[in-house]
Protein backbone atom coordinates (compact mmCIF):
# COMPACT_ATOMS: atom_id res chain seq x y z
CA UNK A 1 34.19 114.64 71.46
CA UNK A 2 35.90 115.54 68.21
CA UNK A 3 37.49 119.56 67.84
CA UNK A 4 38.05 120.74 64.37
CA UNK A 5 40.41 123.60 63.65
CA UNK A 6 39.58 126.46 61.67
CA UNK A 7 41.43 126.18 58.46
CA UNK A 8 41.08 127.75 55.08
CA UNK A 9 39.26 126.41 52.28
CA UNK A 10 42.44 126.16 50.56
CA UNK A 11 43.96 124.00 53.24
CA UNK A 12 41.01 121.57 53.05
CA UNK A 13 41.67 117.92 51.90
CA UNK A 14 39.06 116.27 50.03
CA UNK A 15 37.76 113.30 52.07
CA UNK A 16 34.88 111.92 51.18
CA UNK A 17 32.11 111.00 53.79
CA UNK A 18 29.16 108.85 53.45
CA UNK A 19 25.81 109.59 55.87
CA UNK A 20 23.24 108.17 57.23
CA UNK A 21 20.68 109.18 59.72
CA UNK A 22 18.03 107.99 61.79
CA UNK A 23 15.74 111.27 62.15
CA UNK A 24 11.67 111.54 62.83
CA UNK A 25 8.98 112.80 60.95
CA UNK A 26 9.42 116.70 62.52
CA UNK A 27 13.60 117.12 61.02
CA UNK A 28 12.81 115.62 57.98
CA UNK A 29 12.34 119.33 56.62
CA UNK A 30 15.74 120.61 57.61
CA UNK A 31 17.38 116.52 56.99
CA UNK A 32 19.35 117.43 53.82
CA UNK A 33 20.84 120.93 55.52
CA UNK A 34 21.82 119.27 58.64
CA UNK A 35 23.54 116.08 56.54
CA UNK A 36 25.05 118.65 54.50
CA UNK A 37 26.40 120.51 57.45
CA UNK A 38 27.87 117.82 59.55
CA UNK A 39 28.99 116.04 56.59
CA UNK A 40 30.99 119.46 56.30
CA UNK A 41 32.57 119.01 59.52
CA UNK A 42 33.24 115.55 59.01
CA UNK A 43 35.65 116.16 56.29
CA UNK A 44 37.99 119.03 58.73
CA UNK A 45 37.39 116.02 61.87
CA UNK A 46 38.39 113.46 59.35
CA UNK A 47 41.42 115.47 58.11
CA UNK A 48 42.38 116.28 62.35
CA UNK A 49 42.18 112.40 63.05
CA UNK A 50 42.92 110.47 60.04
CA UNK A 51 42.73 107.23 62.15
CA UNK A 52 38.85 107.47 62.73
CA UNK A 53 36.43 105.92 60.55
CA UNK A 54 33.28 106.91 61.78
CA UNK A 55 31.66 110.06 63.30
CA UNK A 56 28.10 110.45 65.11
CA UNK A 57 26.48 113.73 65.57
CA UNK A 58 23.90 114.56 68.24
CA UNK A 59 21.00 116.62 66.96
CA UNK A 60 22.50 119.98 69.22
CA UNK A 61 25.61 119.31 66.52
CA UNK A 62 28.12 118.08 68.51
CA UNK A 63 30.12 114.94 67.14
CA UNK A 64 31.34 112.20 68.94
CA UNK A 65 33.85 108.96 67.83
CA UNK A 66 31.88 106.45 70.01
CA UNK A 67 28.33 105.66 69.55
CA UNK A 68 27.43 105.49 73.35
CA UNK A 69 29.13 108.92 74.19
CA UNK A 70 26.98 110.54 71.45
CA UNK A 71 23.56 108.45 72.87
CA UNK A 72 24.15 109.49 76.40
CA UNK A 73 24.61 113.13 75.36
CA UNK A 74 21.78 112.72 73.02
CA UNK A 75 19.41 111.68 76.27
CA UNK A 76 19.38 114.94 77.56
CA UNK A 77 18.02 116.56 74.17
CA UNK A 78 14.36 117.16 73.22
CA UNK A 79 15.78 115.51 69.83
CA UNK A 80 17.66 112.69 70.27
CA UNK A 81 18.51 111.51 67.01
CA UNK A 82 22.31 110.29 65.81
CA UNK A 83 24.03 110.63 62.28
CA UNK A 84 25.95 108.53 61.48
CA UNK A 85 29.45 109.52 59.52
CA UNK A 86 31.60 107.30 57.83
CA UNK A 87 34.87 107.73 55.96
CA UNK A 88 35.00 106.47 52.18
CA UNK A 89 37.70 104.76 52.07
């Protein structure tokens, strides 16, 4: 799982992130706050661990590098939907 440290804005790179996500019919509502808010934390992740291209967020918010570590934790949510998180490159 990827850890972000607390930086200022200031100190903030601009990295530019690309989303996509696979949500049902009852996050919809709340869909462009959460891709807003992970795509957020994608940018300080991105900046941490310049190597990684992609990131994958569980519906509880927690963000993973590999696809199957974010499923498996995703199993034991009520939602178990995954965002994607890509680097533009």
């Amino acid at each position: 799982m990827a850890q972000t440290k607390k930086k200022s804005s200031d100190e903030v790179e601009n990295v530019g992130v690309s989303a996509s996500t696979d949500l049902d019919e009852s996050t919809r509502v709340d869909t462009p706050t959460l891709v807003l808010k992970n795509a957020e934390r994608a940018k300080e992740i991105f900046k941490t661990y310049p190597s990684r291209e992609v990131i994958y967020f569980t519906s509880d918010g927690y963000a993973f590098f590999e696809k199957s570590d974010a499923k498996n934790h995703g199993n034991s949510l009520e939602k178990k939907e995954i965002e994607t998180i890509k680097k533009d490159k």
